[in-house]
N, C-alpha and C. Protein backbone atom coordinates (compact mmCIF):
# COMPACT_ATOMS: atom_id res chain seq x y z
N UNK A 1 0.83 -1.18 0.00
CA UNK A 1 0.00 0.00 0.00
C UNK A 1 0.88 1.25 0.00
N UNK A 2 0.60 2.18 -1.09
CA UNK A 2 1.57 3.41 -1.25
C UNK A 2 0.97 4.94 0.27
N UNK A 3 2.33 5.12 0.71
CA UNK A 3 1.40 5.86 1.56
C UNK A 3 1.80 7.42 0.48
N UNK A 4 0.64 8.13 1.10
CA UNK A 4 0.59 9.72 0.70
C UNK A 4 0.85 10.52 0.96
N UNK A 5 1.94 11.45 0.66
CA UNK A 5 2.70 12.35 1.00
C UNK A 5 2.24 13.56 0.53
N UNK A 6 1.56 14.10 1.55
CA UNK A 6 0.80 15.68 0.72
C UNK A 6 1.77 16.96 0.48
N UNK A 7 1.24 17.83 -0.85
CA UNK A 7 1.87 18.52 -0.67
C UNK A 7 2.19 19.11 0.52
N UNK A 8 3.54 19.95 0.64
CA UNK A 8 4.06 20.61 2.02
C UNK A 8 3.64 21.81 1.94
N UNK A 9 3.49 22.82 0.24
CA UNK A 9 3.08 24.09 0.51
C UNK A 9 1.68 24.23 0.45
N UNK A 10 0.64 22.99 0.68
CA UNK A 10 -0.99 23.01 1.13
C UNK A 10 -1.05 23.07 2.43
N UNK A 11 0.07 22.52 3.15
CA UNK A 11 -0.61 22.00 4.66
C UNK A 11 -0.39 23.54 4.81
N UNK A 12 -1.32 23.89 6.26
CA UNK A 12 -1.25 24.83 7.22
C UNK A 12 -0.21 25.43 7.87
N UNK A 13 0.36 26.51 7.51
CA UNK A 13 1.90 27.40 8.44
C UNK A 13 1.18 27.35 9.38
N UNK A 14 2.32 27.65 9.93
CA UNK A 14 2.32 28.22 11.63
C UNK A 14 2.68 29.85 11.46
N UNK A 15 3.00 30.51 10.90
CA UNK A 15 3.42 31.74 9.90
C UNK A 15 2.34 31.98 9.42
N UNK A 16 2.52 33.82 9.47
CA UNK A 16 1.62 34.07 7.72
C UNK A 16 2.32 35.00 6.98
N UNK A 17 3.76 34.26 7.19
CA UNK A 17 4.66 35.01 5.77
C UNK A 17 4.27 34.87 4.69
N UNK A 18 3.91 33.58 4.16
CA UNK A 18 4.10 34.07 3.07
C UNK A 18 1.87 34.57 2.24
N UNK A 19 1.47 34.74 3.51
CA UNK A 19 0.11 35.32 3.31
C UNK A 19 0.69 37.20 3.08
N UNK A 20 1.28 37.20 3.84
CA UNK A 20 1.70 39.20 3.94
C UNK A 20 2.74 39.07 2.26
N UNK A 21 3.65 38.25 2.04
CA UNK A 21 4.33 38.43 1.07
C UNK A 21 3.07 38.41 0.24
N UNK A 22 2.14 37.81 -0.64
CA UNK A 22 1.16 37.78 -1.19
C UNK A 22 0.52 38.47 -1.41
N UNK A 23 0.60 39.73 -0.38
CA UNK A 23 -0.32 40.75 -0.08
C UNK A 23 0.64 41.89 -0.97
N UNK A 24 1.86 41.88 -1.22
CA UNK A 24 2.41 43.15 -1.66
C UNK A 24 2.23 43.25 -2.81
N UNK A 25 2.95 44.80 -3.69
CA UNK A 25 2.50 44.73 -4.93
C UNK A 25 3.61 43.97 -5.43
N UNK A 26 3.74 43.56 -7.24
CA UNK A 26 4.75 43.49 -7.68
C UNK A 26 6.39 43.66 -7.73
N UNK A 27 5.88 45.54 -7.71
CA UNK A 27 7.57 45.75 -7.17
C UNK A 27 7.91 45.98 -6.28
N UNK A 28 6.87 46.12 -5.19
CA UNK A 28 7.38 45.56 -4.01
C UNK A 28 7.56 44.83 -3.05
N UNK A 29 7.07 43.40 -4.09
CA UNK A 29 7.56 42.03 -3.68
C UNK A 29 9.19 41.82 -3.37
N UNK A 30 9.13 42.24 -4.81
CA UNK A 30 11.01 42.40 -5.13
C UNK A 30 12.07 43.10 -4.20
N UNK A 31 11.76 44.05 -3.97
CA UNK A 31 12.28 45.06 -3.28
C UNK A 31 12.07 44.51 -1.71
N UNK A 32 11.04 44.25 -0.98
CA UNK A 32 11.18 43.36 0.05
C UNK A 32 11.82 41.99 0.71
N UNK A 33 11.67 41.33 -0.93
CA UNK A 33 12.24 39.77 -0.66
C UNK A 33 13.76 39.99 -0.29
N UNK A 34 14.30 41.45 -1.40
CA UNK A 34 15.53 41.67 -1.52
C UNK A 34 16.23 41.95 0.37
N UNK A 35 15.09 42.54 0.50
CA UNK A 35 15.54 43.56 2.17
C UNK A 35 15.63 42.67 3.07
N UNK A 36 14.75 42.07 3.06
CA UNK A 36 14.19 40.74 4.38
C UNK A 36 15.69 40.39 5.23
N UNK A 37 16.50 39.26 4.42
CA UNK A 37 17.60 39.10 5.12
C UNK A 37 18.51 40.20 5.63
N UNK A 38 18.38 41.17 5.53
CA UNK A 38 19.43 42.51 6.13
C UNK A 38 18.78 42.92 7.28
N UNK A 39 17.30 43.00 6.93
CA UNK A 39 16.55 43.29 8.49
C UNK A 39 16.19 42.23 9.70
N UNK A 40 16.21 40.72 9.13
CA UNK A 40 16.02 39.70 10.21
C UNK A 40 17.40 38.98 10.74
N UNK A 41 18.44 39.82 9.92
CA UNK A 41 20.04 39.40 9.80
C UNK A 41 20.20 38.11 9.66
N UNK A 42 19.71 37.27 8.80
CA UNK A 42 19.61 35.56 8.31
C UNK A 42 19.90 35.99 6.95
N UNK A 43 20.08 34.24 6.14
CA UNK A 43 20.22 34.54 4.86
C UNK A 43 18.68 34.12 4.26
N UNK A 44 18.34 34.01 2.94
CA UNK A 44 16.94 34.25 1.97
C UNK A 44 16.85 32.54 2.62
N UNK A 45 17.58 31.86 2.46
CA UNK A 45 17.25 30.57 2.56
C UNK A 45 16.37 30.47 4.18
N UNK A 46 17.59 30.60 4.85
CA UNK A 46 16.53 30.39 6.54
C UNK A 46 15.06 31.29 6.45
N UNK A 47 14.98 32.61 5.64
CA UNK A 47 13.85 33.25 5.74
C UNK A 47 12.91 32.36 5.10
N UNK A 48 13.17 31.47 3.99
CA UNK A 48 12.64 30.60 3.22
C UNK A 48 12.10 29.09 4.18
N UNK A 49 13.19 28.96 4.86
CA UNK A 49 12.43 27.94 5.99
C UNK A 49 11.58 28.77 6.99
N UNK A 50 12.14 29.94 7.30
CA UNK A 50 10.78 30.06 8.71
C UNK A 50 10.07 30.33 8.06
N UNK A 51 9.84 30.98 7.02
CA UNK A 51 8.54 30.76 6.01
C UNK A 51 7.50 29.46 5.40
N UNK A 52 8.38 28.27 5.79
CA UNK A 52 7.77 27.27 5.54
C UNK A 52 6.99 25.87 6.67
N UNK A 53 7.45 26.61 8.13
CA UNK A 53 7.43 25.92 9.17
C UNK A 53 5.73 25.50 9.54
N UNK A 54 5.74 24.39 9.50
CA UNK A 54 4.12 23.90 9.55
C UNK A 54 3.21 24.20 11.02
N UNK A 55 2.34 24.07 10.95
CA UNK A 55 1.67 24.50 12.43
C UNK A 55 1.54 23.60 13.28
N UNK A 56 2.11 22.10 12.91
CA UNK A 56 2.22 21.22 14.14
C UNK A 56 3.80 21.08 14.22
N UNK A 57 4.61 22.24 13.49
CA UNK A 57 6.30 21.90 13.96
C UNK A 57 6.36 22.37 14.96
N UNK A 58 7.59 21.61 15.59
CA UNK A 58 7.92 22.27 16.96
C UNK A 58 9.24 23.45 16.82
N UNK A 59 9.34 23.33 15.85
CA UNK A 59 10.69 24.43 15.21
C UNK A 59 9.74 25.96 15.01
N UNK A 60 10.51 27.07 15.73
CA UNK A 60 9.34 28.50 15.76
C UNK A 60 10.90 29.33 15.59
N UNK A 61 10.17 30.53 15.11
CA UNK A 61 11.26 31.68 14.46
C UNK A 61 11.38 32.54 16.42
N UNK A 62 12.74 32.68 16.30
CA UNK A 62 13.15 33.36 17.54
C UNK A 62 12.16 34.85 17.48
N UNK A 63 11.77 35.22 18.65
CA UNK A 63 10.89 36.09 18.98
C UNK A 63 11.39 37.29 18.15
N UNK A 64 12.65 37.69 18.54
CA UNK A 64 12.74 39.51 17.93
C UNK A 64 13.30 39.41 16.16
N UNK A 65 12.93 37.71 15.39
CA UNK A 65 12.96 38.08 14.24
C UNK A 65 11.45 37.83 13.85
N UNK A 66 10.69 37.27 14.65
CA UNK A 66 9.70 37.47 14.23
C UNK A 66 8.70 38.94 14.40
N UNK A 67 9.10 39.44 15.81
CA UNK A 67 8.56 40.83 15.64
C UNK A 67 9.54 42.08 14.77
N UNK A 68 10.20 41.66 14.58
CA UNK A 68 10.79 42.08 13.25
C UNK A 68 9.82 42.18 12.04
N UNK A 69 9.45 40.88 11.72
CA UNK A 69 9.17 40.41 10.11
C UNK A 69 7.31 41.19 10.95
N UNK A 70 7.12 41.31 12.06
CA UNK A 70 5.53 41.55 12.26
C UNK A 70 5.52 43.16 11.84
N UNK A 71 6.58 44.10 12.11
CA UNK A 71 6.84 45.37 12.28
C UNK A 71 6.98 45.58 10.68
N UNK A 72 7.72 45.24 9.98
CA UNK A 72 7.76 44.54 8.43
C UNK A 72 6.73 44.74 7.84
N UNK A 73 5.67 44.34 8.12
CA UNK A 73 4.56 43.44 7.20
C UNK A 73 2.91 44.58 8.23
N UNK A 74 3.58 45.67 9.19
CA UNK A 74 2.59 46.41 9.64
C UNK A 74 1.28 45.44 10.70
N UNK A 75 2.16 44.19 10.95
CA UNK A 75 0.93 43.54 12.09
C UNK A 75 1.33 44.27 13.63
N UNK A 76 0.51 43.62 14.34
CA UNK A 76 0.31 43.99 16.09
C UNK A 76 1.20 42.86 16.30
N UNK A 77 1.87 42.81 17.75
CA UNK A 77 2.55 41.91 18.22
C UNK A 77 1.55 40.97 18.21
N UNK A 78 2.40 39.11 17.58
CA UNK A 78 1.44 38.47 17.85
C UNK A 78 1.25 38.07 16.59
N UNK A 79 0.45 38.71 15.93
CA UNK A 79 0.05 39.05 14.71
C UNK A 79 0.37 38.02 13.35
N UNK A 80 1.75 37.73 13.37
CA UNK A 80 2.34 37.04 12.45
C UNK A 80 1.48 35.37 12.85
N UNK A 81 1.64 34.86 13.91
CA UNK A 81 1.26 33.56 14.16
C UNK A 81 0.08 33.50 13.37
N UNK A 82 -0.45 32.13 13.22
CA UNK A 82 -1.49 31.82 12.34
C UNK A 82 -2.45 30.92 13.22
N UNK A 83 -2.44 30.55 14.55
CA UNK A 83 -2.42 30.02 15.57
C UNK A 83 -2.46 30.59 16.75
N UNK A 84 -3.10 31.17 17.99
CA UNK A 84 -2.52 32.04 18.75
C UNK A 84 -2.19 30.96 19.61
N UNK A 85 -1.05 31.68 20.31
CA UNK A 85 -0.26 30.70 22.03
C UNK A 85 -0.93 30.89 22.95
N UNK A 86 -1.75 30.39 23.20
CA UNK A 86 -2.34 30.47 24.48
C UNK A 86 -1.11 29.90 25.63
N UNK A 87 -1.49 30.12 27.08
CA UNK A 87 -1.41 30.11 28.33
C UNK A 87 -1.73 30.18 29.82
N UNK A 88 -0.92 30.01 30.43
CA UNK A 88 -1.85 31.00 31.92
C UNK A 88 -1.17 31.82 32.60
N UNK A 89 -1.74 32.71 33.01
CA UNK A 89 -1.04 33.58 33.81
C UNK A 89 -0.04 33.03 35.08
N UNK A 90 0.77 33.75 35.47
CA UNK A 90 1.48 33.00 36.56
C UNK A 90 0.29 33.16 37.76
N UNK A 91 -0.19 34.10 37.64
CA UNK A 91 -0.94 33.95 39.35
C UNK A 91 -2.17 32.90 39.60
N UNK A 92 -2.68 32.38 38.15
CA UNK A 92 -3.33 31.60 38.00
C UNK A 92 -2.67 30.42 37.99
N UNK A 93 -1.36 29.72 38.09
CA UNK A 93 -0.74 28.83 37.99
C UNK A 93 -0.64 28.52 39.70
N UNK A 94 -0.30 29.82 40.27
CA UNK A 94 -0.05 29.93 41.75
C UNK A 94 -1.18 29.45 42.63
N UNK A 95 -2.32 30.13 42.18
CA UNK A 95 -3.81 29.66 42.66
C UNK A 95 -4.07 27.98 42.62
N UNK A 96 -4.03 27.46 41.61
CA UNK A 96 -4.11 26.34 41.33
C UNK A 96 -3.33 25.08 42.25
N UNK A 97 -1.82 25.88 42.64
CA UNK A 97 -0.84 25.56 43.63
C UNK A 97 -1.33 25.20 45.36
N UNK A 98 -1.74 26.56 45.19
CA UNK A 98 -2.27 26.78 46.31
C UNK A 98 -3.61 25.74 46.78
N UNK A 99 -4.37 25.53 46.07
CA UNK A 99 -5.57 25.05 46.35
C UNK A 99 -5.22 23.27 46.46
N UNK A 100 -4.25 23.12 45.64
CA UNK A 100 -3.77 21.47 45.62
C UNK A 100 -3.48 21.39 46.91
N UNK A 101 -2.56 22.53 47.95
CA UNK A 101 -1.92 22.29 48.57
C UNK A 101 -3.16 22.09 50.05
């Protein structure tokens, strides 16, 4: 039985690089793709992988190049994910502590 290997650029990012790249015009696709690595200080290739990182990888773009590429592309912190991170607050972690105890 052949198994199925789906495309990689259908599945779901964890990113929405390349949704904001999509969004620009023509020439200033070009002119951006060109800039990208000088402002996230990586080369086109790594921008090309965190651009491609799926939403169940455990591999994530270090925080201040991603609010970089968010500041970039005119999102809110946050913004770039395609997914939000949820959590809990610490005092709610503490509460929870507390009450076990």
């Amino acid at each position: 039985m052949e198994k199925i290997i789906p495309n990689k650029e259908l599945l779901p990012k964890k990113y929405k690089i390349q949704e904001c790249i999509d969004n620009l015009k023509k020439n200033e696709y070009r002119i951006v793709l060109r800039s990208i690595p000088n402002i996230i200080g990586k080369g086109i290739s790594t921008f090309y992988n965190y651009r491609d990182i799926l939403i169940d990888d455990k591999e994530d773009i270090p925080f201040k190049i991603a609010r970089k590429l968010e500041i970039l592309f005119g999102l809110e912190n946050g913004g770039l994910e395609t997914k939000k991170t949820k959590g809990k607050h610490y005092l709610q972690i503490i509460e929870e502590h507390r009450k076990r105890q």
